[in-house]
Protein backbone atom coordinates (compact mmCIF):
# COMPACT_ATOMS: atom_id res chain seq x y z
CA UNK A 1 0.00 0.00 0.00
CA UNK A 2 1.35 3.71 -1.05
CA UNK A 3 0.86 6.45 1.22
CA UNK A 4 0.91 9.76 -0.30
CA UNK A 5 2.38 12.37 1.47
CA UNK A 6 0.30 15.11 2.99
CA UNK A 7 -0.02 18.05 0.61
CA UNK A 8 1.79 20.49 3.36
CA UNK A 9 4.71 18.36 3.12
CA UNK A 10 5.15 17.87 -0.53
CA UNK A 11 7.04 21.47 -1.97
CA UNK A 12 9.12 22.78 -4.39
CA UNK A 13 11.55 25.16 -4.66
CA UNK A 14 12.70 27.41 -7.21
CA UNK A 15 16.48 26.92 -8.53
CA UNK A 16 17.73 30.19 -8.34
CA UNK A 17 18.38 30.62 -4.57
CA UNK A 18 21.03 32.91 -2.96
CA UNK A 19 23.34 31.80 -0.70
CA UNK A 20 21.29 31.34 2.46
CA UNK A 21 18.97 29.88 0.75
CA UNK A 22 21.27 27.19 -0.98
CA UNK A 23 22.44 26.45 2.33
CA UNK A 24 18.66 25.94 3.43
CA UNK A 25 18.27 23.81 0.42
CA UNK A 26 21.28 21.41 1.00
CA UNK A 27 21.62 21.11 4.63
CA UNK A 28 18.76 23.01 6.21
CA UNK A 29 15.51 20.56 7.23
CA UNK A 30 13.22 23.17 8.98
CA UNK A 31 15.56 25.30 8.98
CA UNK A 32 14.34 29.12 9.15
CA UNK A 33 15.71 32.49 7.48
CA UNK A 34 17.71 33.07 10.31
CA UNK A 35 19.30 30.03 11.04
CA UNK A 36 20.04 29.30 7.20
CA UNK A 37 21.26 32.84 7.45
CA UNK A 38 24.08 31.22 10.31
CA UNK A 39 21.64 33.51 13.20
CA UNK A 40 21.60 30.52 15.28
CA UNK A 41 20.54 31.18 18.97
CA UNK A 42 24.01 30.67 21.00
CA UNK A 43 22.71 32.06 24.07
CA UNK A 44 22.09 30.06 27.57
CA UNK A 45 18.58 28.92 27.91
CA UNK A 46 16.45 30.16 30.60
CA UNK A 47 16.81 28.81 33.99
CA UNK A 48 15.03 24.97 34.13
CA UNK A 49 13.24 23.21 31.65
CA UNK A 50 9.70 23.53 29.48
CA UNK A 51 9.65 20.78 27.41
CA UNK A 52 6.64 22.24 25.27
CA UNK A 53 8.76 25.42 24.37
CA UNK A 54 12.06 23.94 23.86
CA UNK A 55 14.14 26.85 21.76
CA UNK A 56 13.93 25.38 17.90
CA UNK A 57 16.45 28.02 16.56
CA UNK A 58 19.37 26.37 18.39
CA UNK A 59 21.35 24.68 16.13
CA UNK A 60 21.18 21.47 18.05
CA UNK A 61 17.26 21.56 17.81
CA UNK A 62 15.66 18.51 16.15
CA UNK A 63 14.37 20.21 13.03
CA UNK A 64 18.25 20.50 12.12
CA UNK A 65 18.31 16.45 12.37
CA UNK A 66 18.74 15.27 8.94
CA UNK A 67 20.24 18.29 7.31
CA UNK A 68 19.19 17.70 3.33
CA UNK A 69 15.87 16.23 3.11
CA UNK A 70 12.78 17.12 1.18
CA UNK A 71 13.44 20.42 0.25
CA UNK A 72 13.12 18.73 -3.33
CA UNK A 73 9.79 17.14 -4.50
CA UNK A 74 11.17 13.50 -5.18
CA UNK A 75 9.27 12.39 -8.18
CA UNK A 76 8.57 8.63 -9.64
CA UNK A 77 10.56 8.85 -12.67
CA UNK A 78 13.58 9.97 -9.64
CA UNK A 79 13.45 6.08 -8.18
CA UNK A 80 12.64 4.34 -11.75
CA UNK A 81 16.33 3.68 -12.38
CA UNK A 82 16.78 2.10 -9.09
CA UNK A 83 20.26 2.91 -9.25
CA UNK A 84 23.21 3.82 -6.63
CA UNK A 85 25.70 3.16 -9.06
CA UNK A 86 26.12 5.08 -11.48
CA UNK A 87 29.18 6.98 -13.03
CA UNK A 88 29.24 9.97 -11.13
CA UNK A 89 31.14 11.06 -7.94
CA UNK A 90 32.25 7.89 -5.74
CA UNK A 91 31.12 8.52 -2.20
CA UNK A 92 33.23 7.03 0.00
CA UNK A 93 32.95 6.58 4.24
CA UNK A 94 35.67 5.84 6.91
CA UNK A 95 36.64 2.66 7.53
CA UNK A 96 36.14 0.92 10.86
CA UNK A 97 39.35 0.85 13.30
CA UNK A 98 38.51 -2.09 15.03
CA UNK A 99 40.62 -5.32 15.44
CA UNK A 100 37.50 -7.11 13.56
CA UNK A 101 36.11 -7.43 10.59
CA UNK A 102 32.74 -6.76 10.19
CA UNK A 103 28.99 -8.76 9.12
CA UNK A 104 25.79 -7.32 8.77
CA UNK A 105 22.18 -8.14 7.79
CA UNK A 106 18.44 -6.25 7.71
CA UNK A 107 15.57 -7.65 9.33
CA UNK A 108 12.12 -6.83 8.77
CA UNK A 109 10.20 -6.83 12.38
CA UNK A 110 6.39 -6.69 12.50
CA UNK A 111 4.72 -5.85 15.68
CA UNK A 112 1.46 -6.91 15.08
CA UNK A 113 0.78 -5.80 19.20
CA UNK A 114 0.58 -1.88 18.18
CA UNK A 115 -0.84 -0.05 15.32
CA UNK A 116 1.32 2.58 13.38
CA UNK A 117 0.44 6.21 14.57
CA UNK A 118 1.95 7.49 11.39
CA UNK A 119 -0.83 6.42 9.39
CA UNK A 120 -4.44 5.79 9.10
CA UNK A 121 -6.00 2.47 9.79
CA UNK A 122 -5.09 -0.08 11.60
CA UNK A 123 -1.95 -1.09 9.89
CA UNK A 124 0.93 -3.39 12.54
CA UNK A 125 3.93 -1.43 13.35
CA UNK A 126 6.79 -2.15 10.75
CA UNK A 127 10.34 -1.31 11.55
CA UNK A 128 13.40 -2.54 9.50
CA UNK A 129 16.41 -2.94 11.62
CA UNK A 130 20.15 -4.00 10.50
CA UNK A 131 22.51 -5.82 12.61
CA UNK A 132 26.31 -4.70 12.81
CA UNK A 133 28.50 -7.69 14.07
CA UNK A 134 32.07 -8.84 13.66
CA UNK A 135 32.56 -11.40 11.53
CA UNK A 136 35.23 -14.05 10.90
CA UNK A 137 35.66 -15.02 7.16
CA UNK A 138 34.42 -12.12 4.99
CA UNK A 139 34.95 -13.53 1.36
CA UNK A 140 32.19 -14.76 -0.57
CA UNK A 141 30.36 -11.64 1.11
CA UNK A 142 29.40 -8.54 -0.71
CA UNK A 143 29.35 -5.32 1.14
CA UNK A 144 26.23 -3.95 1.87
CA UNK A 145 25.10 -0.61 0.45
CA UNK A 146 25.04 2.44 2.70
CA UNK A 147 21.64 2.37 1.51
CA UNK A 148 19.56 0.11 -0.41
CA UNK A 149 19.03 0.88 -4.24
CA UNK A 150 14.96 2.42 -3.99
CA UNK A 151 15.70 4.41 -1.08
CA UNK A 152 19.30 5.58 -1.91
CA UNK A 153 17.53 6.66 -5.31
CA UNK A 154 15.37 8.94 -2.95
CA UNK A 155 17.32 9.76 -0.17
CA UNK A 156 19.11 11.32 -3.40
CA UNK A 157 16.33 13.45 -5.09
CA UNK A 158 15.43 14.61 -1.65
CA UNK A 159 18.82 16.50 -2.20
CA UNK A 160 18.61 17.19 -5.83
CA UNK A 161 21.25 14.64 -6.93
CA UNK A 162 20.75 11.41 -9.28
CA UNK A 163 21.92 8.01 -8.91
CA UNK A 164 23.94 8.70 -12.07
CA UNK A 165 25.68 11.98 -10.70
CA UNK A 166 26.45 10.64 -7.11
CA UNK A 167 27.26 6.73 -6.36
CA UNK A 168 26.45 6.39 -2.17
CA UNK A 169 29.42 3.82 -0.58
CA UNK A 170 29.79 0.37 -0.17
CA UNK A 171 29.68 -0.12 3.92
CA UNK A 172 32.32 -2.44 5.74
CA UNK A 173 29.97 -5.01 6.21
CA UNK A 174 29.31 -8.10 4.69
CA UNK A 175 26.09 -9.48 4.11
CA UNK A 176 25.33 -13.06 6.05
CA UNK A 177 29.18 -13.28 7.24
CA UNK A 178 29.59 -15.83 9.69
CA UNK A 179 30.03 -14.33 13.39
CA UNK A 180 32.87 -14.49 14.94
CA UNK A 181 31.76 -16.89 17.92
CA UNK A 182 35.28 -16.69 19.14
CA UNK A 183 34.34 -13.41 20.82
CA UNK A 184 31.55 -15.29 22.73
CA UNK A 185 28.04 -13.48 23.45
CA UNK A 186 28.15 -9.89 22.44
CA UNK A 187 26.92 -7.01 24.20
CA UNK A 188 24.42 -5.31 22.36
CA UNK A 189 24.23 -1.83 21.30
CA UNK A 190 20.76 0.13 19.96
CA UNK A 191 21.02 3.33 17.71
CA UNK A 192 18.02 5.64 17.55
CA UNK A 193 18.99 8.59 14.47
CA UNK A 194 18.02 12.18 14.37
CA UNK A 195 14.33 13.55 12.83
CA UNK A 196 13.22 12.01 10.13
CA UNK A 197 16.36 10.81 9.05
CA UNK A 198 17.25 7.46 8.37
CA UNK A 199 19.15 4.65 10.03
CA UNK A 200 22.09 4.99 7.06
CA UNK A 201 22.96 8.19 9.35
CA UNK A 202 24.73 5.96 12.12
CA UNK A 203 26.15 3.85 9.93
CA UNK A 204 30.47 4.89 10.21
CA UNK A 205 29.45 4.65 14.03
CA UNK A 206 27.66 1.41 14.18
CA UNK A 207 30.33 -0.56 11.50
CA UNK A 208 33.31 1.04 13.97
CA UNK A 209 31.67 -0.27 17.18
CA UNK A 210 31.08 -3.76 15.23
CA UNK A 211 34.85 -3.52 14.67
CA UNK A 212 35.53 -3.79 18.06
CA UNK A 213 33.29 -6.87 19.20
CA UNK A 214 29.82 -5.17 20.12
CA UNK A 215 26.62 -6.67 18.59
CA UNK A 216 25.07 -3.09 16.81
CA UNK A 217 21.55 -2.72 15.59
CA UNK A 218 20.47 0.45 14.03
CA UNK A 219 17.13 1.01 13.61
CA UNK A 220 14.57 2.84 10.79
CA UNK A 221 11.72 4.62 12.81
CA UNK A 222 9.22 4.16 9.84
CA UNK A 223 7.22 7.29 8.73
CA UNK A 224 9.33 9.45 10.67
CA UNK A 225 12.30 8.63 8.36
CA UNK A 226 12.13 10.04 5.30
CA UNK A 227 12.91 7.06 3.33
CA UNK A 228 12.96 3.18 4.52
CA UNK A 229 12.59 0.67 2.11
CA UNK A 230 11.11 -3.01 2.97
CA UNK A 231 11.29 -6.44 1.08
CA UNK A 232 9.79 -6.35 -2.63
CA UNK A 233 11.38 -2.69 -3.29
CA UNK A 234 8.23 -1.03 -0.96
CA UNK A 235 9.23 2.41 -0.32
CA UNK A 236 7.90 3.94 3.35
CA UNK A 237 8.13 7.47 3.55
CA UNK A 238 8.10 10.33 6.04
CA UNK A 239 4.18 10.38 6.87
CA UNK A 240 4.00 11.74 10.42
CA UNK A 241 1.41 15.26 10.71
CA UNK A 242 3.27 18.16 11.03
CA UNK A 243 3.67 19.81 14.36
CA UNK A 244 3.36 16.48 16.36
CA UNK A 245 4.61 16.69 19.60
CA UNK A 246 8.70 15.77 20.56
CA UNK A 247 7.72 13.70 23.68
CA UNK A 248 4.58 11.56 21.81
CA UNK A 249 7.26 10.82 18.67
CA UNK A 250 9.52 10.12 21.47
CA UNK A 251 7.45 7.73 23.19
CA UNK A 252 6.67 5.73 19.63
CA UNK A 253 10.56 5.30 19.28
CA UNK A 254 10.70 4.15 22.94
CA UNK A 255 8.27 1.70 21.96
CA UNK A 256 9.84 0.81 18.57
CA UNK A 257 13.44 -0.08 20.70
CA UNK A 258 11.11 -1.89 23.54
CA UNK A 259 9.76 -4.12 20.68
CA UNK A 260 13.44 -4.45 19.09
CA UNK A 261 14.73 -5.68 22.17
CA UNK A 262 12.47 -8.45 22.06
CA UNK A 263 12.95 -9.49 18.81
CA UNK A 264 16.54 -9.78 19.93
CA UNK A 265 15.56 -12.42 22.72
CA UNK A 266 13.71 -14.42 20.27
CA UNK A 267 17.16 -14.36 17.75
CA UNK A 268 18.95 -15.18 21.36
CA UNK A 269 16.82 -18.01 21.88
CA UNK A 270 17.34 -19.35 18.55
CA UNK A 271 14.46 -18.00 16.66
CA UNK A 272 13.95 -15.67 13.96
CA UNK A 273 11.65 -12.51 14.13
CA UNK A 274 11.53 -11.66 10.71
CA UNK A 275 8.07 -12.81 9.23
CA UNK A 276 9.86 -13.77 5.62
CA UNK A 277 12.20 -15.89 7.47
CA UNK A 278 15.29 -15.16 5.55
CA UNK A 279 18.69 -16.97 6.47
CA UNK A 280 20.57 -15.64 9.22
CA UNK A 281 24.48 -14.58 9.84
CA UNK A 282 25.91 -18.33 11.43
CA UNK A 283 26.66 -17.75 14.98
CA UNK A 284 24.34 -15.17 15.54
CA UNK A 285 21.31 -16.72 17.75
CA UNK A 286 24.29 -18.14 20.20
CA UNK A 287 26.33 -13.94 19.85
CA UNK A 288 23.00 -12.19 21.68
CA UNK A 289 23.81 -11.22 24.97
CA UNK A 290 20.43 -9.85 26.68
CA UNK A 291 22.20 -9.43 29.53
CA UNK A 292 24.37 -6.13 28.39
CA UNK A 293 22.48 -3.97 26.22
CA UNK A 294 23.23 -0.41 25.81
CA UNK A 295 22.01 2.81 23.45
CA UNK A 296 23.37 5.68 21.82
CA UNK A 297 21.68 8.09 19.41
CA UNK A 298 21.35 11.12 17.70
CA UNK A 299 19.61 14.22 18.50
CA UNK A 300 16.15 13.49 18.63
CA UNK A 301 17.62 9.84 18.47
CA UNK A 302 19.65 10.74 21.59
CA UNK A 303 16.36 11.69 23.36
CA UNK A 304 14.72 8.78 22.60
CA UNK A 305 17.79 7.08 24.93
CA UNK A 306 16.38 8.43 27.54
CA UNK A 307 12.64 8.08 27.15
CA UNK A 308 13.71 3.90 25.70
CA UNK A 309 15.96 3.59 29.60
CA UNK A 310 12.83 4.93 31.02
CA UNK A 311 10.52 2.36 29.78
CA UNK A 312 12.63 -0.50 29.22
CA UNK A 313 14.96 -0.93 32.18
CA UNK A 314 16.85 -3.92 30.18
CA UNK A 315 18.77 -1.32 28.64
CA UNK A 316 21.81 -0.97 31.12
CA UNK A 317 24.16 2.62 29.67
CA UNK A 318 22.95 5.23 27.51
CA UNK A 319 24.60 8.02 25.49
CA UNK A 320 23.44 10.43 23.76
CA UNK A 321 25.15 12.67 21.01
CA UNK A 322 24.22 16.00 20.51
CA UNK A 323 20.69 15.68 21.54
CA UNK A 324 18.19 18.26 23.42
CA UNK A 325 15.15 16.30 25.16
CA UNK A 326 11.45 16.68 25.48
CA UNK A 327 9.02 15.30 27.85
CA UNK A 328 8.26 13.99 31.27
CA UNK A 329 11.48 11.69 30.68
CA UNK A 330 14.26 14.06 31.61
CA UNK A 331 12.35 14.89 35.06
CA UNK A 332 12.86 11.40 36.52
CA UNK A 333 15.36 9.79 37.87
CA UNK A 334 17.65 7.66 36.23
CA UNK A 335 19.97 5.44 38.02
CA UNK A 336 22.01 3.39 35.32
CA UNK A 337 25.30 5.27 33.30
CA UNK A 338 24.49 8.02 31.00
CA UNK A 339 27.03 10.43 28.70
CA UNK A 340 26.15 13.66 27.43
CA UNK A 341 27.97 13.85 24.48
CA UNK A 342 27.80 17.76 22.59
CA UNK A 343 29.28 19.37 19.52
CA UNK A 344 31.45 22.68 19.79
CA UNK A 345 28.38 25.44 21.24
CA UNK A 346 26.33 23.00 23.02
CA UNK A 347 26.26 21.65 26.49
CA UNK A 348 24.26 21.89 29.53
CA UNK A 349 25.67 25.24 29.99
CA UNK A 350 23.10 26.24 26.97
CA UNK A 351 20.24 23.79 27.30
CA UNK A 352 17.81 23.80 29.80
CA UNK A 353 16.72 20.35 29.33
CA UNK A 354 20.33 18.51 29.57
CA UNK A 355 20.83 20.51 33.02
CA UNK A 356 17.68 19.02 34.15
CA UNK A 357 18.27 15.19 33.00
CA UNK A 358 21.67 15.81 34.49
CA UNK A 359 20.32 16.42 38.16
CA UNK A 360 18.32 13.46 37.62
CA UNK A 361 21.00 11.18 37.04
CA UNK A 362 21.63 9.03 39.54
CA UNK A 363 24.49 6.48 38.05
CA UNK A 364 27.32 6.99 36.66
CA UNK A 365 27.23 10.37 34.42
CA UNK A 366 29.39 12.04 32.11
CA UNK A 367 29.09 15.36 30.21
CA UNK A 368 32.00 15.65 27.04
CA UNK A 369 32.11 18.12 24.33
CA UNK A 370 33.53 17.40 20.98
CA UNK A 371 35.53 21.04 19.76
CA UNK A 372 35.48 22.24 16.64
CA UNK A 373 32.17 19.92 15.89
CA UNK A 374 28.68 20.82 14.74
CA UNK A 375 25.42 19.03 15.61
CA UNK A 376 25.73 17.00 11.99
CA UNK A 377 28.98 15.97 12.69
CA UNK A 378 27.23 13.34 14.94
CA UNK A 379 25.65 11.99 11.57
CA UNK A 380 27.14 10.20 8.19
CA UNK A 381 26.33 13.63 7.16
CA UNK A 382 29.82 14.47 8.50
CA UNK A 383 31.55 12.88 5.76
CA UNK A 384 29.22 12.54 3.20
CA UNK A 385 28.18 16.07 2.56
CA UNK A 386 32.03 17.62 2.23
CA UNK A 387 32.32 15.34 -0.37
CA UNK A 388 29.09 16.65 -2.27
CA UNK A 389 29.84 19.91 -1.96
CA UNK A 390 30.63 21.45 -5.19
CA UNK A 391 27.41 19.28 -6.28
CA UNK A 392 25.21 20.86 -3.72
CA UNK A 393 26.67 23.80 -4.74
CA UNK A 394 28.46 24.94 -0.78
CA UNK A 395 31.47 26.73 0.06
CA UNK A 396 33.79 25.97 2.43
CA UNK A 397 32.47 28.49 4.68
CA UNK A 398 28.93 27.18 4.23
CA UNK A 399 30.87 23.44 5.37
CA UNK A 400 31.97 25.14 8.24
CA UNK A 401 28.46 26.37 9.37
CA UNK A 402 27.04 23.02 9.17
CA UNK A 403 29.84 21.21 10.22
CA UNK A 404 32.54 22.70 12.10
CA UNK A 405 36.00 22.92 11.79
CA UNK A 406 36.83 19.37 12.48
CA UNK A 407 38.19 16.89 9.70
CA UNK A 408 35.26 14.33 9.01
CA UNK A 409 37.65 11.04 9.58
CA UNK A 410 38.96 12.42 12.95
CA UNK A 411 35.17 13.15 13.84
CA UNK A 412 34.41 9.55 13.91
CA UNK A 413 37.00 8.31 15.09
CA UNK A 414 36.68 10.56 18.21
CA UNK A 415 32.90 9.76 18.79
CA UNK A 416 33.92 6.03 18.45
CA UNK A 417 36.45 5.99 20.64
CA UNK A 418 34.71 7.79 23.26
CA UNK A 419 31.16 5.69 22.71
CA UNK A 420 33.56 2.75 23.10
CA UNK A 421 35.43 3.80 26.22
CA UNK A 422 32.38 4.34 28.00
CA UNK A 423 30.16 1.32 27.02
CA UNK A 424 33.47 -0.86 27.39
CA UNK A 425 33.57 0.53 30.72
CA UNK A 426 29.50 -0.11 31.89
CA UNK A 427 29.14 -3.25 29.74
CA UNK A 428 32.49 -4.97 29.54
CA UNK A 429 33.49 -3.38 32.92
CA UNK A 430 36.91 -2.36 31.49
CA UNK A 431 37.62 0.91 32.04
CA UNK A 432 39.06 3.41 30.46
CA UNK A 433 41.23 6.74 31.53
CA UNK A 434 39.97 8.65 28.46
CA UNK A 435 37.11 8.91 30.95
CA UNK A 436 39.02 10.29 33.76
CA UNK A 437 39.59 13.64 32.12
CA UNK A 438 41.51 15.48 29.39
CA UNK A 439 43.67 13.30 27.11
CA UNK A 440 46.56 15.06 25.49
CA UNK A 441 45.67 12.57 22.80
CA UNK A 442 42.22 14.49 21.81
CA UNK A 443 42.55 18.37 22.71
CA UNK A 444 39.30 18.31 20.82
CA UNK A 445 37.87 17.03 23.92
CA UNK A 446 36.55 18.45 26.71
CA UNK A 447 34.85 17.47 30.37
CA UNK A 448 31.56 20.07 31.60
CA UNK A 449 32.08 19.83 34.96
């Protein structure tokens, strides 16, 4: 079944723009004059917390989530080609730094106990999901797309760009490679992305994390993404009504990683969740380790850590990159390990709503800020969109807006090593001094104290 997209949501825009409004175009979702303009509210919030007037013109604010989408009507004859390989510029992503190599594989989870808010009827909840592992032998294996071919096509138009001028990468990991049971069970790690972006956007993350022995599953919140594609080439696509609250699309993620979680006991226990009942990675059923699971996400998908720890008290160490929350969720108290993790201008310093979740944190907490980043440089965005830039038609200081000063490889590698140090530390219970305090190793980093 299609679903058209509400009329409110489905614009065009002229192709003469000046330069603000190129930048709008390219990077800016919901962006406004002002903030496309680089006006971005740098000032400290007000004292406390209202989660029902959060400040949307900081740049951290969730309509800046997914920085290129939909300011293009995609059309049909965009996704008829099908292609993400065509003869144009060769994206290409960082490579994982891990000791491992890496598997992967998507799933296609029905929860046939909830409806889908995002649309009328009474249709079951649909999520796609892929699992980041490492793997032993790799050969025989292709690498999976960053994206598969239907939605790539569209994740493309969305930015004005054709599978014939821009090819999107080959990941690092392998479709159905065995897992390397050597490692034992793995702890598991969730990843929740930004508004109404797509799961691709944790992808240099998730494949670094898989790297280094964790069990990663990033997950497609469909009809808030913009674009999710599911078995037989059905495109889903951003349906949710504009203006809907943070805190109720907050609460359907929390449910969406709830149900997740579950499908991951039935893998665990030697099942398989997916209704089509395609062949799963070797080793995987006996790699599940329920017993250490952990989140990370960003922006809005860093929120939803803290609403999914809220509900779901399986989940043992959150993190969250970048993200302001919304809600009842950061008013309670939370006793398992948290990290605030914040570009260059953000911290709790600035946001209302990370000082309050911080007095609510009971565990282990710890509050880092990434120098010389932006709030996309917690995204594939990071080193994706430099790359695109004379297509998208940016300068360098346009780059720098978005993204910061920071080089896109060391970006990841920083957020990885920092995601790993902590959940190494809470789930592995090896700790790490790059959580002590400054490292003379990353001057980019910071502790809020």
């Amino acid at each position: 079944m299609k679903h058209r997209r509400p009329r409110h949501r489905r614009r065009t825009i002229a192709r003469a723009v000046g330069t603000a409004g190129a930048l709008a175009v390219a990077l800016g979702a919901g962006m406004t004059p002002a903030m496309a303009a680089g006006k971005t509210s740098t000032q400290p919030a007000a004292t406390g917390f209202s989660p029902d007037e959060p400040d949307r013109n900081a740049p951290w604010a969730p309509e800046n989530d997914e920085g290129a989408l939909h300011h293009k009507a995609v059309h049909p004859e965009a996704l008829t080609s099908g292609r993400t390989d065509g003869s144009g510029l060769q994206l290409n992503m960082p490579a994982p730094t891990g000791p491992y190599s890496v598997g992967m594989v998507g799933l296609h989870l029905v929860d046939t106990s909830r409806t889908d808010p995002y649309i009328p009827g009474s249709t079951s909840r649909e999520l796609m999901v892929s699992l980041w592992y490492p793997a032993t032998s790799t050969s025989g294996h292709y690498q999976a797309p960053w994206m598969p071919s239907i939605s790539g096509a569209h994740f493309l138009a969305s930015r004005g760009l054709s599978p014939q001028e821009v090819t999107l990468p080959r990941t690092a990991g392998h479709v159905l490679a065995p897992v390397n049971t050597k490692l034992g069970k793995l702890p598991v790690l969730l990843y929740s992305t930004g508004l109404h972006s797509d799961r691709a956007m944790g992808t240099a993350l998730a494949q670094d994390l898989a790297s280094r022995g964790y069990l990663v599953v990033t997950v497609d919140h469909t009809h808030d993404a913009n674009e999710v594609q599911f078995p037989g080439n059905r495109l889903e696509v951003n349906t949710m009504p504009a203006g809907a609250h943070s805190s109720d699309t907050l609460n359907v993620r929390a449910h969406d990683i709830r149900f997740v979680i579950n499908q991951l006991s039935t893998i665990s226990n030697g099942g398989n969740p997916d209704p089509g009942h395609p062949t799963l990675p070797s080793g995987l059923s006996g790699a599940v380790d329920m017993s250490r699971i952990g989140m990370f996400g960003w922006s809005l998908g860093g929120a939803a850590v803290d609403t999914s720890m809220q509900l779901d008290k399986r989940i043992a160490a959150g993190a969250d990159l970048d993200g302001q929350f919304f809600g009842s969720a950061p008013s309670k108290d939370l006793d398992r390990p948290f990290m605030l993790f914040s570009s260059g201008t953000h911290n709790r310093n600035n946001d209302g709503s990370w000082r309050t979740l911080w007095s609510h944190l009971k565990g282990y907490r710890v509050d880092i800020q990434l120098h010389g980043a932006a709030h996309l440089s917690f995204s594939d965005n990071e080193w994706m969109v430099p790359q695109e830039a004379a297509l998208l038609g940016l300068s360098q200081a346009q780059l720098q807006q978005q993204f910061g000063t920071i080089d896109p490889d060391r970006a990841v590698k920083v957020q990885s090593d920092y995601l790993a140090a902590f959940f190494d530390q809470e789930l592995r219970h090896q700790h790490s001094t790059l959580l002590d305090g400054p490292d003379k190793r990353y001057p980019e980093i910071s502790f809020v104290r």
